[in-house]
PDB file of N, CA and C in Angstrom:
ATOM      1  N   UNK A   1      41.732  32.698  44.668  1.00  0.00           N
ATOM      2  CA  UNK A   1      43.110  32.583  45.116  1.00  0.00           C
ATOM      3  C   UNK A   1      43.086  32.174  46.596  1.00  0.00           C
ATOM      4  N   UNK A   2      43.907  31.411  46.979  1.00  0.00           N
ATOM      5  CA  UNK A   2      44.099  30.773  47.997  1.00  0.00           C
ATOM      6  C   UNK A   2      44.491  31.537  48.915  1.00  0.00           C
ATOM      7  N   UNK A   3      44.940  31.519  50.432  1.00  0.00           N
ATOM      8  CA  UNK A   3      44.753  32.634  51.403  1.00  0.00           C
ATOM      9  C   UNK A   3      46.612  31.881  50.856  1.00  0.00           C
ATOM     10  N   UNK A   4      47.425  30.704  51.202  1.00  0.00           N
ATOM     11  CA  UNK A   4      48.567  31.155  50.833  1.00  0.00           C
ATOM     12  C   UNK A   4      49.442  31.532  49.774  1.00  0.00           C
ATOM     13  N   UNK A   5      48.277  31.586  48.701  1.00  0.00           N
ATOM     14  CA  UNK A   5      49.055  32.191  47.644  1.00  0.00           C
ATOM     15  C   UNK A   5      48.741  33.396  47.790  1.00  0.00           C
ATOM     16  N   UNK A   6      47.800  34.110  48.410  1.00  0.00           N
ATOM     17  CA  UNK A   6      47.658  35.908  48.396  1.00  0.00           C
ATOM     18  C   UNK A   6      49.050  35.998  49.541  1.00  0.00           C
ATOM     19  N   UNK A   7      49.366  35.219  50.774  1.00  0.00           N
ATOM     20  CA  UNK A   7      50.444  35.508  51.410  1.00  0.00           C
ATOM     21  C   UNK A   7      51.629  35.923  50.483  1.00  0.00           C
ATOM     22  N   UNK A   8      52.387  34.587  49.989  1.00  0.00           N
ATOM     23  CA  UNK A   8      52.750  34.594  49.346  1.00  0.00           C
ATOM     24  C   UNK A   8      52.969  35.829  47.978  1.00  0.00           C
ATOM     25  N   UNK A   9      52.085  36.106  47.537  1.00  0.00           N
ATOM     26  CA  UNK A   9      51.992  37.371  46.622  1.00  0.00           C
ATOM     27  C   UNK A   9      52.296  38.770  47.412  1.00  0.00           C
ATOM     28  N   UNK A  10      51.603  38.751  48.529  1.00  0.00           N
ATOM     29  CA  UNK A  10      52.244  40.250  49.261  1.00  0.00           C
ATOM     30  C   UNK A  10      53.763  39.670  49.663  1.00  0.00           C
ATOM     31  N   UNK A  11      54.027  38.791  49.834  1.00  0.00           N
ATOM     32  CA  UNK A  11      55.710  38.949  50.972  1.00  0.00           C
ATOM     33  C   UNK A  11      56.548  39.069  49.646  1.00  0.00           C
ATOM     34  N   UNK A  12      56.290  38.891  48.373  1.00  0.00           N
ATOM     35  CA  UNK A  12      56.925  38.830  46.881  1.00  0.00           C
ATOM     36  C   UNK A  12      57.350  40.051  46.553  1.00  0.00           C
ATOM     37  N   UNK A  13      56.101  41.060  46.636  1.00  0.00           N
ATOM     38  CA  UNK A  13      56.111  41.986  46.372  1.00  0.00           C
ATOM     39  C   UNK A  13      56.545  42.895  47.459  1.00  0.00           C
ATOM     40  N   UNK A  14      56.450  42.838  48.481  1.00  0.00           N
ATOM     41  CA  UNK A  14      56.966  43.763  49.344  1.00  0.00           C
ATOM     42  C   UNK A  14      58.959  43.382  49.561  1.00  0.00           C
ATOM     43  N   UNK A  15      59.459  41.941  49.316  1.00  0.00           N
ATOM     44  CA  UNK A  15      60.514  41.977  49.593  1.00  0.00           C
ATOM     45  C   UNK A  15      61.110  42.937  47.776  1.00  0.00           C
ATOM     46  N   UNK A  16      59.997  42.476  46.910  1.00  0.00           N
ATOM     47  CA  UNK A  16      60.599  43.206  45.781  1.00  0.00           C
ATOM     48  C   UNK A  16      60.606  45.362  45.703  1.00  0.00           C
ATOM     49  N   UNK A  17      60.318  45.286  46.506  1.00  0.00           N
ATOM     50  CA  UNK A  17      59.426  47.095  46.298  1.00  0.00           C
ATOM     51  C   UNK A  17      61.156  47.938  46.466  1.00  0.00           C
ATOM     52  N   UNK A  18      62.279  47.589  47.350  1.00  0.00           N
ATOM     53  CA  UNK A  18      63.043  47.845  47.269  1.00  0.00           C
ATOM     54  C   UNK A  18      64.017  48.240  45.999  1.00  0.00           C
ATOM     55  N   UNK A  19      63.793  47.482  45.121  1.00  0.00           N
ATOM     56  CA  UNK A  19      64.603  47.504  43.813  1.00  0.00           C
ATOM     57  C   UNK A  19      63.798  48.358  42.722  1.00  0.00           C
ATOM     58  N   UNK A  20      62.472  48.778  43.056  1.00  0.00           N
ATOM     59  CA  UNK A  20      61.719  49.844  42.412  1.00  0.00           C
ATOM     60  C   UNK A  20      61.951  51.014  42.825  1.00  0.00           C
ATOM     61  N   UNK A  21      62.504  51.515  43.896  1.00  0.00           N
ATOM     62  CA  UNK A  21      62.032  52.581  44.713  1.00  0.00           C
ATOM     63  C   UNK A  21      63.083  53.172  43.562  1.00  0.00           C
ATOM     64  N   UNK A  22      62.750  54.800  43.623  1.00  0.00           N
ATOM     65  CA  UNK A  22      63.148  55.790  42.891  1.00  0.00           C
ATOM     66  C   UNK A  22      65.022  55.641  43.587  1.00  0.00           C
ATOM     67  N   UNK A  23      65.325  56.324  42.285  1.00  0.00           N
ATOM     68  CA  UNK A  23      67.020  56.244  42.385  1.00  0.00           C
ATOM     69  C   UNK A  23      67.196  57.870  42.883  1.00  0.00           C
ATOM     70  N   UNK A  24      68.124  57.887  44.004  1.00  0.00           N
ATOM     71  CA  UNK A  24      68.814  59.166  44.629  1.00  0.00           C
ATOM     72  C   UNK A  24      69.154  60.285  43.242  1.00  0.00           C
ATOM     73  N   UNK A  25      68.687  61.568  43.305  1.00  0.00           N
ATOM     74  CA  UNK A  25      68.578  62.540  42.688  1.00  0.00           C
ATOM     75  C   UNK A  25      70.362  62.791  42.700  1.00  0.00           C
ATOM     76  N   UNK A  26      70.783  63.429  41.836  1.00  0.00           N
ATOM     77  CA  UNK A  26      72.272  63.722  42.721  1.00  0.00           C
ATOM     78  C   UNK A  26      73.384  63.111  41.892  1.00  0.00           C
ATOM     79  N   UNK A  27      74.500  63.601  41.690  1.00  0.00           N
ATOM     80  CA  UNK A  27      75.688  62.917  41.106  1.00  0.00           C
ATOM     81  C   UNK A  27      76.633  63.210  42.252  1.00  0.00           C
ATOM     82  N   UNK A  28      76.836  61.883  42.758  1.00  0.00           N
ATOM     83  CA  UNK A  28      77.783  62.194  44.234  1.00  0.00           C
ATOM     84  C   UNK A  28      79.477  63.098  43.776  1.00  0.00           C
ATOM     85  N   UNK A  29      79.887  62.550  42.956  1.00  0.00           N
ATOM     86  CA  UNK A  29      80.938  63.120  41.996  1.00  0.00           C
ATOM     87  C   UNK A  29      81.049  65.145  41.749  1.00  0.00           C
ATOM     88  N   UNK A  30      79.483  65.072  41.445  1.00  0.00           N
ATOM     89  CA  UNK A  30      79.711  66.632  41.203  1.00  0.00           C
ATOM     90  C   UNK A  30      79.871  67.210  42.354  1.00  0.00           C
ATOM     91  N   UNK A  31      78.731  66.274  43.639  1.00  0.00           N
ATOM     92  CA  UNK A  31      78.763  67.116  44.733  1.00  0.00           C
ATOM     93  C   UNK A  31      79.974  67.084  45.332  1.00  0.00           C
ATOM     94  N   UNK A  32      81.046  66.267  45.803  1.00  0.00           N
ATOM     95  CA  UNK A  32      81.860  66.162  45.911  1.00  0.00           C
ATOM     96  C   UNK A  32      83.146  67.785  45.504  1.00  0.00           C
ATOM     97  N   UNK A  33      82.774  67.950  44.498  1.00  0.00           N
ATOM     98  CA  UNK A  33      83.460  69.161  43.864  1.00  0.00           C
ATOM     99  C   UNK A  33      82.575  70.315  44.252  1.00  0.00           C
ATOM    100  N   UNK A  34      81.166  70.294  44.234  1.00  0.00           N
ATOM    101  CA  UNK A  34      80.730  71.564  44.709  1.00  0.00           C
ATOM    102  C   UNK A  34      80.891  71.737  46.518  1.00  0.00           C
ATOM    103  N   UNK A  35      81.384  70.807  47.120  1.00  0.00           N
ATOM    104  CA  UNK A  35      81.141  70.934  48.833  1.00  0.00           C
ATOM    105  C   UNK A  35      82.527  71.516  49.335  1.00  0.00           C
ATOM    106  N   UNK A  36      83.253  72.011  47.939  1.00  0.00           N
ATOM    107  CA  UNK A  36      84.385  72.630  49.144  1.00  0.00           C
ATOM    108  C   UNK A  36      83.932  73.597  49.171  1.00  0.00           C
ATOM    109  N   UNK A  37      83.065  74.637  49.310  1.00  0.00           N
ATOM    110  CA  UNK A  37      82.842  75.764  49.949  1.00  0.00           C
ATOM    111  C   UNK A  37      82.169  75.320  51.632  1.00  0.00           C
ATOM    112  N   UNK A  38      81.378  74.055  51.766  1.00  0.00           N
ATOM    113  CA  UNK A  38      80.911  73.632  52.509  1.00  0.00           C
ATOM    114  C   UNK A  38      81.717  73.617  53.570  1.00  0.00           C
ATOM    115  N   UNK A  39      82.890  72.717  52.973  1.00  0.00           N
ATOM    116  CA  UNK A  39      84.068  72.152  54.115  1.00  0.00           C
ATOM    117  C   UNK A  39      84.862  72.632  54.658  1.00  0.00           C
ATOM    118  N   UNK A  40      84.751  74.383  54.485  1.00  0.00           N
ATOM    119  CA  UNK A  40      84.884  75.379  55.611  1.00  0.00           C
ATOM    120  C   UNK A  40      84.180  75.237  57.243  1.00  0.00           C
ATOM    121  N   UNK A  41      83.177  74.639  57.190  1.00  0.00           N
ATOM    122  CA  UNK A  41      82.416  75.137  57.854  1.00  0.00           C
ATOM    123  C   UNK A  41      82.243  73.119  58.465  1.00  0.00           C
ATOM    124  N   UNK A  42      81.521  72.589  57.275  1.00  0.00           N
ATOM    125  CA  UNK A  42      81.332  70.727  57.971  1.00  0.00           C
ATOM    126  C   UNK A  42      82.237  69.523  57.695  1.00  0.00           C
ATOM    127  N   UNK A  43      84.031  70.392  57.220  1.00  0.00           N
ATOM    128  CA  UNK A  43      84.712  69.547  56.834  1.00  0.00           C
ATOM    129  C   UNK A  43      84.171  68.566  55.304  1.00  0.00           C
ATOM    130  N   UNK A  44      85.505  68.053  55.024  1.00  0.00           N
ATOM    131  CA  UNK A  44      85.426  67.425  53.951  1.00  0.00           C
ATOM    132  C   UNK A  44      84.775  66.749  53.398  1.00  0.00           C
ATOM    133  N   UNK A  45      84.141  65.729  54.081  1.00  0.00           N
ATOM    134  CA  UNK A  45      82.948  64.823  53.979  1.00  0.00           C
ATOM    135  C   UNK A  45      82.059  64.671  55.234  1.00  0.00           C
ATOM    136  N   UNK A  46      81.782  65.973  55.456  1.00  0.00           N
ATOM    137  CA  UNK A  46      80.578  66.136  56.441  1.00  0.00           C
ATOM    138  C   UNK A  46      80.542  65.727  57.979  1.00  0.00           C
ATOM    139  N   UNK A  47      81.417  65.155  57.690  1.00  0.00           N
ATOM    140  CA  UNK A  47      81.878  64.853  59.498  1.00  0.00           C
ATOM    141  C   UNK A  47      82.788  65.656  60.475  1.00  0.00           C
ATOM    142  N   UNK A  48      83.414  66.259  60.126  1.00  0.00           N
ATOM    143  CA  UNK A  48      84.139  67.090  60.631  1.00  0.00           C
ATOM    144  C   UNK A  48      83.946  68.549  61.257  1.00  0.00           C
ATOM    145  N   UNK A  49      82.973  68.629  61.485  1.00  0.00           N
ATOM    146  CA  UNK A  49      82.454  70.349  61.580  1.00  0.00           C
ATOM    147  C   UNK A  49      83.555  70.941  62.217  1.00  0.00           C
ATOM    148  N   UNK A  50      83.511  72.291  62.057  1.00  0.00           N
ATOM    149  CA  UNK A  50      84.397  73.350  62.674  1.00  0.00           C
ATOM    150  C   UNK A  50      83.794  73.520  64.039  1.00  0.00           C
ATOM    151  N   UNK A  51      82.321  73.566  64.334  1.00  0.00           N
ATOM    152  CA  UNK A  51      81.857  73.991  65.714  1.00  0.00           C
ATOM    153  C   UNK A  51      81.150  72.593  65.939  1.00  0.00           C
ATOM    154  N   UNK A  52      80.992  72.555  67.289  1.00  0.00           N
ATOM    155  CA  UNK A  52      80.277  71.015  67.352  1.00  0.00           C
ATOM    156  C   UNK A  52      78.806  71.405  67.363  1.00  0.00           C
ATOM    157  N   UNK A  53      78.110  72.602  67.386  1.00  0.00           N
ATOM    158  CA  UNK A  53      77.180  72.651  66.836  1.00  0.00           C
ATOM    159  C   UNK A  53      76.535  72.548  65.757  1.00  0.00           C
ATOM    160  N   UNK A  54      77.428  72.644  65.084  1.00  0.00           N
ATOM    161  CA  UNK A  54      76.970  72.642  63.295  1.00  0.00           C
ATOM    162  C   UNK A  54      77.194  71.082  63.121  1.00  0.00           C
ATOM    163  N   UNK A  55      75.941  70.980  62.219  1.00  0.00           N
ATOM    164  CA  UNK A  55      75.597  69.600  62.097  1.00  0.00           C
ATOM    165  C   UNK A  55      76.476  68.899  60.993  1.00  0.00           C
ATOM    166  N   UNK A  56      76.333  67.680  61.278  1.00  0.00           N
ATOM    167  CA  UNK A  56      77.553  66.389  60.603  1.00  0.00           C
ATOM    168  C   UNK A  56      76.199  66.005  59.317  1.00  0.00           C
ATOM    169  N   UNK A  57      77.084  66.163  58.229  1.00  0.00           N
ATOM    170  CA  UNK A  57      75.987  66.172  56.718  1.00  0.00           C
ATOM    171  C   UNK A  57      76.209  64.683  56.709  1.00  0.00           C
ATOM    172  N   UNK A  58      77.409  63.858  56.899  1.00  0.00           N
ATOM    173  CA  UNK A  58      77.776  62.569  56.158  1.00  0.00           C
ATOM    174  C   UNK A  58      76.765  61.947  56.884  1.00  0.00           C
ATOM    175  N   UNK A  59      76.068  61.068  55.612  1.00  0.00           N
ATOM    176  CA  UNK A  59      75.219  60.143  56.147  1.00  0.00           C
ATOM    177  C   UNK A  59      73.707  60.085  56.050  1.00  0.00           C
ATOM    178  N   UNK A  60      73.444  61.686  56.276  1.00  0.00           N
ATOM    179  CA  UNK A  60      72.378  62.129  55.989  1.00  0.00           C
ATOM    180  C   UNK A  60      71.456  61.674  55.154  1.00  0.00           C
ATOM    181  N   UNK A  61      69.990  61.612  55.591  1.00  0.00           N
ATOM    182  CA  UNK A  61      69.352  61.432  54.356  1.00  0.00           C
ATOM    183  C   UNK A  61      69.413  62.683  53.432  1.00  0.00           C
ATOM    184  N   UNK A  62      69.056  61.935  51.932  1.00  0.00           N
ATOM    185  CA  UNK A  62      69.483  63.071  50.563  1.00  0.00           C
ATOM    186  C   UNK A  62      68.084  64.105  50.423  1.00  0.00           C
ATOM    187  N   UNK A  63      67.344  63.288  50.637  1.00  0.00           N
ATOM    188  CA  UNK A  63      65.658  63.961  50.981  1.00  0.00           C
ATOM    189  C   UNK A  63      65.792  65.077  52.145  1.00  0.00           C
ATOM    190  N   UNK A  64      66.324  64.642  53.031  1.00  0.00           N
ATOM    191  CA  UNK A  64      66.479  65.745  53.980  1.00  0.00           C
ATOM    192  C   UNK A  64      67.434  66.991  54.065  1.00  0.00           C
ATOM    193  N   UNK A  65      68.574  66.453  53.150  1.00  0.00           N
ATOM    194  CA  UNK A  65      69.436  67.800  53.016  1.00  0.00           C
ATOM    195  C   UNK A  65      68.955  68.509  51.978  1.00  0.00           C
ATOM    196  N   UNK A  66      68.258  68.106  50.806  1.00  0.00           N
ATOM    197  CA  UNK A  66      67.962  68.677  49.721  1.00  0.00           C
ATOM    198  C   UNK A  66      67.071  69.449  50.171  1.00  0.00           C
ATOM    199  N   UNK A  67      66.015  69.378  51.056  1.00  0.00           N
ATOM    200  CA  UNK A  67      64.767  70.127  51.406  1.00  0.00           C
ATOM    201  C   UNK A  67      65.971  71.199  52.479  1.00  0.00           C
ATOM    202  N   UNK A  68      66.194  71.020  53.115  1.00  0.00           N
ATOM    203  CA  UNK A  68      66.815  72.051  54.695  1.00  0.00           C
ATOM    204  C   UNK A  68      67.585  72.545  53.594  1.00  0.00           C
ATOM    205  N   UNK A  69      68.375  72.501  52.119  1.00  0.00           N
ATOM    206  CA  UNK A  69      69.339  73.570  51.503  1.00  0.00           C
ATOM    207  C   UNK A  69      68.200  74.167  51.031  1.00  0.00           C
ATOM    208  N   UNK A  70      67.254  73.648  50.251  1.00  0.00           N
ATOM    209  CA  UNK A  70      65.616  74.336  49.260  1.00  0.00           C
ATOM    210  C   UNK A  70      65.307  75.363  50.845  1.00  0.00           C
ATOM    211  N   UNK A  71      64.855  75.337  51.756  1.00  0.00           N
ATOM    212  CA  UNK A  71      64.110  75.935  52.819  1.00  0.00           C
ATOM    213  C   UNK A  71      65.185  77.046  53.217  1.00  0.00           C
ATOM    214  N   UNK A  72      66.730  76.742  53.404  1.00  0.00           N
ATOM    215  CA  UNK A  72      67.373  77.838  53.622  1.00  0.00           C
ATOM    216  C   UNK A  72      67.416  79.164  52.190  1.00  0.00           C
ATOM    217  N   UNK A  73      67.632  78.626  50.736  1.00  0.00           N
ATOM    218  CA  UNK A  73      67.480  79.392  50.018  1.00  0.00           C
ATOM    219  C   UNK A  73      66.366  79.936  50.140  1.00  0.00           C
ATOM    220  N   UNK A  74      64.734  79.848  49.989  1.00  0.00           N
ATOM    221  CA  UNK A  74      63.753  79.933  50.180  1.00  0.00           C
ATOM    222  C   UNK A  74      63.611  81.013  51.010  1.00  0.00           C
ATOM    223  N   UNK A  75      64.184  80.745  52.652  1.00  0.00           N
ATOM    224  CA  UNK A  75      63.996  81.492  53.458  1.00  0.00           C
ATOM    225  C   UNK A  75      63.094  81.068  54.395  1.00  0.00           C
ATOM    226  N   UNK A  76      62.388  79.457  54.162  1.00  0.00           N
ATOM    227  CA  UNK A  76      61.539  79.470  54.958  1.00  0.00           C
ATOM    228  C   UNK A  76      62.450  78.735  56.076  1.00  0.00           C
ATOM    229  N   UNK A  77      63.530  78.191  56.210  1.00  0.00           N
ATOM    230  CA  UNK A  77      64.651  78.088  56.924  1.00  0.00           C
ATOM    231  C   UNK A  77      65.637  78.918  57.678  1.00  0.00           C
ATOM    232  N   UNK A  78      65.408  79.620  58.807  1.00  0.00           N
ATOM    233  CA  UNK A  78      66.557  80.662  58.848  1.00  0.00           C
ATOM    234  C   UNK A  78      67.517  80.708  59.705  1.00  0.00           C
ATOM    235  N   UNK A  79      69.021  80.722  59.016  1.00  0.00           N
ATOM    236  CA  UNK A  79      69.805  80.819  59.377  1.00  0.00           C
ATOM    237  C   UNK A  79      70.914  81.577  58.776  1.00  0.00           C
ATOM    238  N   UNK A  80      71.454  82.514  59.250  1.00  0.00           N
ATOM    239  CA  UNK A  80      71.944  83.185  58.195  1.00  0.00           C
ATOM    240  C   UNK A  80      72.855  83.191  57.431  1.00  0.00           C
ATOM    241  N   UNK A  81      73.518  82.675  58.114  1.00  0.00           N
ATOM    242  CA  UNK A  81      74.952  81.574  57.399  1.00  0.00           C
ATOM    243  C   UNK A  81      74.496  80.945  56.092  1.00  0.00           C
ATOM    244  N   UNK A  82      73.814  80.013  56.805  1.00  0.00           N
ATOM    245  CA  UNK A  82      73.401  78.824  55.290  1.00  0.00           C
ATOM    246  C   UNK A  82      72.559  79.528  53.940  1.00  0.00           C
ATOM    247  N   UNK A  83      71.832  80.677  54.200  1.00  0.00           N
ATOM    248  CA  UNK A  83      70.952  81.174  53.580  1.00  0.00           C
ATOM    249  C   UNK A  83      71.904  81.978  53.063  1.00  0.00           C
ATOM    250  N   UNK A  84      72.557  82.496  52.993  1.00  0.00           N
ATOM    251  CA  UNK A  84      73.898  82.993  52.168  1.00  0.00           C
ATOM    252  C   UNK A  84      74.523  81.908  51.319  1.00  0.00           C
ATOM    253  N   UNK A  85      74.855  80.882  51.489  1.00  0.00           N
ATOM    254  CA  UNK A  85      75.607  79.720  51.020  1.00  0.00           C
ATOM    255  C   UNK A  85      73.967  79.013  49.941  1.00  0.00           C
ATOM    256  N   UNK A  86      73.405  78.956  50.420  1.00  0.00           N
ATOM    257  CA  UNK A  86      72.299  78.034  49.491  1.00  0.00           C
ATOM    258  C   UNK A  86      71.969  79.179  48.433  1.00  0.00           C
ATOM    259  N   UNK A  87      71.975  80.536  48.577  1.00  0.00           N
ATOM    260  CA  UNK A  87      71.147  81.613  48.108  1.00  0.00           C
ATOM    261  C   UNK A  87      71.178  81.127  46.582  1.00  0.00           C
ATOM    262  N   UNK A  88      72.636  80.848  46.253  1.00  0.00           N
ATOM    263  CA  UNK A  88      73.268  80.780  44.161  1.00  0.00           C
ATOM    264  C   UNK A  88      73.079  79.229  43.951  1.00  0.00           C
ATOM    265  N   UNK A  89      72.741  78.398  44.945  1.00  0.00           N
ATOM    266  CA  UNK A  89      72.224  76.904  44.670  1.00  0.00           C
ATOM    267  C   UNK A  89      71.254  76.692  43.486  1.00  0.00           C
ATOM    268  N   UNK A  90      71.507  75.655  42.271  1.00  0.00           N
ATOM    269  CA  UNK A  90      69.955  75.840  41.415  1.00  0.00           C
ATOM    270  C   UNK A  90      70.199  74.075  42.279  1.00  0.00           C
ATOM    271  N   UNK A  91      68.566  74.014  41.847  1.00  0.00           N
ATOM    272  CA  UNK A  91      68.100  72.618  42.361  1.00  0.00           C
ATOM    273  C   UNK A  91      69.206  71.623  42.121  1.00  0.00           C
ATOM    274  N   UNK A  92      69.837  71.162  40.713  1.00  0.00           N
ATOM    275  CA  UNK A  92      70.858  70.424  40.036  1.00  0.00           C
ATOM    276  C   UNK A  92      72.156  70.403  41.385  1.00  0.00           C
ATOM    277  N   UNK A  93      72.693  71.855  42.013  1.00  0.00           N
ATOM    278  CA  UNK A  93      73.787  71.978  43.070  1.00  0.00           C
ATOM    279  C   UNK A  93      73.314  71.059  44.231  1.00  0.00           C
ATOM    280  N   UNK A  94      72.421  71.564  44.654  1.00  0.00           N
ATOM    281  CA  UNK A  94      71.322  70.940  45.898  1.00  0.00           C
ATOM    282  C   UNK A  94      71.823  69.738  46.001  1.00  0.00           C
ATOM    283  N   UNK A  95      70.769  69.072  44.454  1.00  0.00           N
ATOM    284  CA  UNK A  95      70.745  67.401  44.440  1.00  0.00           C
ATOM    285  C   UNK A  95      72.243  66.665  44.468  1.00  0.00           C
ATOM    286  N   UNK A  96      72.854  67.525  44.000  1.00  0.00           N
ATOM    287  CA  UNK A  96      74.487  66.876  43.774  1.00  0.00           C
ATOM    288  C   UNK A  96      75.314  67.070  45.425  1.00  0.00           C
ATOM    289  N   UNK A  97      74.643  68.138  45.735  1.00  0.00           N
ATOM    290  CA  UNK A  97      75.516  67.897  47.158  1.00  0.00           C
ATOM    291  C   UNK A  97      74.437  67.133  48.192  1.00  0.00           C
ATOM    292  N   UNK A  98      73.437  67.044  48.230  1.00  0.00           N
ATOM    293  CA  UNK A  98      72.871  66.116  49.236  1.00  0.00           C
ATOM    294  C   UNK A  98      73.132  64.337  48.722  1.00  0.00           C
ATOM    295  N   UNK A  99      73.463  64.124  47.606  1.00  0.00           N
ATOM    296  CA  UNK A  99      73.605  63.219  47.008  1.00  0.00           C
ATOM    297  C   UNK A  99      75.055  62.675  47.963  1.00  0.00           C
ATOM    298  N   UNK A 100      76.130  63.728  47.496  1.00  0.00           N
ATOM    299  CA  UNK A 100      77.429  63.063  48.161  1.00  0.00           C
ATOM    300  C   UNK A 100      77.432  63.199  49.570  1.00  0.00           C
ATOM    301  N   UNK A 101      76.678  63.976  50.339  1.00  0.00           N
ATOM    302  CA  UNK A 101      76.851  63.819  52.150  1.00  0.00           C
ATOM    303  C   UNK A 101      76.242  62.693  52.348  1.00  0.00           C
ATOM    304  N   UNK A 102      74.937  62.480  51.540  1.00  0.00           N
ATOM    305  CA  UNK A 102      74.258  61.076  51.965  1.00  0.00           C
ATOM    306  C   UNK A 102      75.265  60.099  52.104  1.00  0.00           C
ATOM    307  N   UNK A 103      76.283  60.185  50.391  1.00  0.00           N
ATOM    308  CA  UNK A 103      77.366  58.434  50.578  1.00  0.00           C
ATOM    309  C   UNK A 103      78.183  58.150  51.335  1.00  0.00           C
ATOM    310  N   UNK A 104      78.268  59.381  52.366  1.00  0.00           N
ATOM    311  CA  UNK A 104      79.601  59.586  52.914  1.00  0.00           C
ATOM    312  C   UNK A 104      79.108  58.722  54.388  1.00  0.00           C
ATOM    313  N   UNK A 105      80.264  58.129  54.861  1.00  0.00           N
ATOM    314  CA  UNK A 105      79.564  57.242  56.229  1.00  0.00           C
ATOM    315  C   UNK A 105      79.988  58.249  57.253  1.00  0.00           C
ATOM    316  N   UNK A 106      78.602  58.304  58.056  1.00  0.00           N
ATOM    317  CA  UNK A 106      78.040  59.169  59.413  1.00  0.00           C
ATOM    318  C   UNK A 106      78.842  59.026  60.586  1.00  0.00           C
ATOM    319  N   UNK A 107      79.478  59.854  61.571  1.00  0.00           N
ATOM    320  CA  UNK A 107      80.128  59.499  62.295  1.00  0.00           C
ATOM    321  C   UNK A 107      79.443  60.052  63.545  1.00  0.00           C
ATOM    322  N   UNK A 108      78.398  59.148  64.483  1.00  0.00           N
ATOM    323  CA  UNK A 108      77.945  59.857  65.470  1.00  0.00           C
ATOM    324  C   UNK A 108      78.676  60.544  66.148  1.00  0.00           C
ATOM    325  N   UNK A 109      78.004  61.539  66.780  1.00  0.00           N
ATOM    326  CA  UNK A 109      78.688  62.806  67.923  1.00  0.00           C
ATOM    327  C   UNK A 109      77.819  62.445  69.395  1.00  0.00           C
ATOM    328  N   UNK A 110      78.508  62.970  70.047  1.00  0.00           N
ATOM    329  CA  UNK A 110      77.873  62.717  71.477  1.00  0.00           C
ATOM    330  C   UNK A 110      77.570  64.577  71.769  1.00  0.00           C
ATOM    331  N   UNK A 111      76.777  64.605  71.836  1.00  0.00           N
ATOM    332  CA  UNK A 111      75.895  66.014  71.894  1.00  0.00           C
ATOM    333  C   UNK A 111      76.333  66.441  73.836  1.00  0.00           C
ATOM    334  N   UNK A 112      76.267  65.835  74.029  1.00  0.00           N
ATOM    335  CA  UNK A 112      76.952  66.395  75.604  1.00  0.00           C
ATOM    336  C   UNK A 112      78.051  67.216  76.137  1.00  0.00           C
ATOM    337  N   UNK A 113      79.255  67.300  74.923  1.00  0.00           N
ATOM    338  CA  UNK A 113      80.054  68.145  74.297  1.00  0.00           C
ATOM    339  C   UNK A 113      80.015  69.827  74.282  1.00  0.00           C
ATOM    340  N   UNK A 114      78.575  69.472  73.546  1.00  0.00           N
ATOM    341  CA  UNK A 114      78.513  70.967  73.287  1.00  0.00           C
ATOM    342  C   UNK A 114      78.198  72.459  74.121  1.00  0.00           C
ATOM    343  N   UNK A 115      77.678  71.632  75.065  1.00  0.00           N
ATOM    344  CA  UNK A 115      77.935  72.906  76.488  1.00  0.00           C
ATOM    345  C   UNK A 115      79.118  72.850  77.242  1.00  0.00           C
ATOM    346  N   UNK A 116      80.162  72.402  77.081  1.00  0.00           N
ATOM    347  CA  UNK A 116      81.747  72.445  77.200  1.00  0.00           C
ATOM    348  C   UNK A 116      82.290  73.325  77.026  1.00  0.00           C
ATOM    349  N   UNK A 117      82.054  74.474  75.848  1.00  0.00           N
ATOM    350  CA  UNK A 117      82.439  75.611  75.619  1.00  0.00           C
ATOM    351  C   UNK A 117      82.775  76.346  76.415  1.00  0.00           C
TER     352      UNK A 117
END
């Protein structure tokens, strides 16, 4: 094989690897219905927090909220708030609510705010 057909063969496959990658765990729909207990606390679709410390979910990666809700139930996460709220989570709740903060579009915060208090 020729050096530009091996080019060629990697830039193929790497522009294709996107449309393989595993599909988001999660039914944004359910989560949607399970996050009003949430939206006490990070508003409706995750942007809104009640304190500007508490973090903005919308946007989020789904990998990352699913693990930080798994680690607060767990315990290897602690906070005591959330570890109350994740405690009755089965994995299925998790995936469905990290699923819908992920779709939700992120609204940066300016963190400079928060010693304003």
């Amino acid at each position: 094989m020729t050096n530009v057909r091996r080019i060629a063969l990697v830039s193929l496959l790497a522009l294709a690897a996107p449309a393989f990658a595993a599909a988001p765990k999660g039914n944004v729909a359910a989560g949607q219905e399970k996050s009003k207990s949430c939206a006490a606390c990070h508003g409706p679709t995750g942007n809104e927090s009640l304190d500007p410390s508490y973090p903005k979910l919308a946007g989020q990666y789904p990998e990352y909220l699913a693990k930080s809700l798994r680690d607060y139930r767990s315990g290897d996460r602690q906070n005591a708030i959330m570890a109350g709220m994740a405690a009755p989570l089965s994995d299925a709740d998790i995936d469905d609510l990290s699923a819908f903060y992920a779709a939700q579009k992120g609204d940066l915060r300016d963190l400079s705010k928060i010693d304003e208090r």
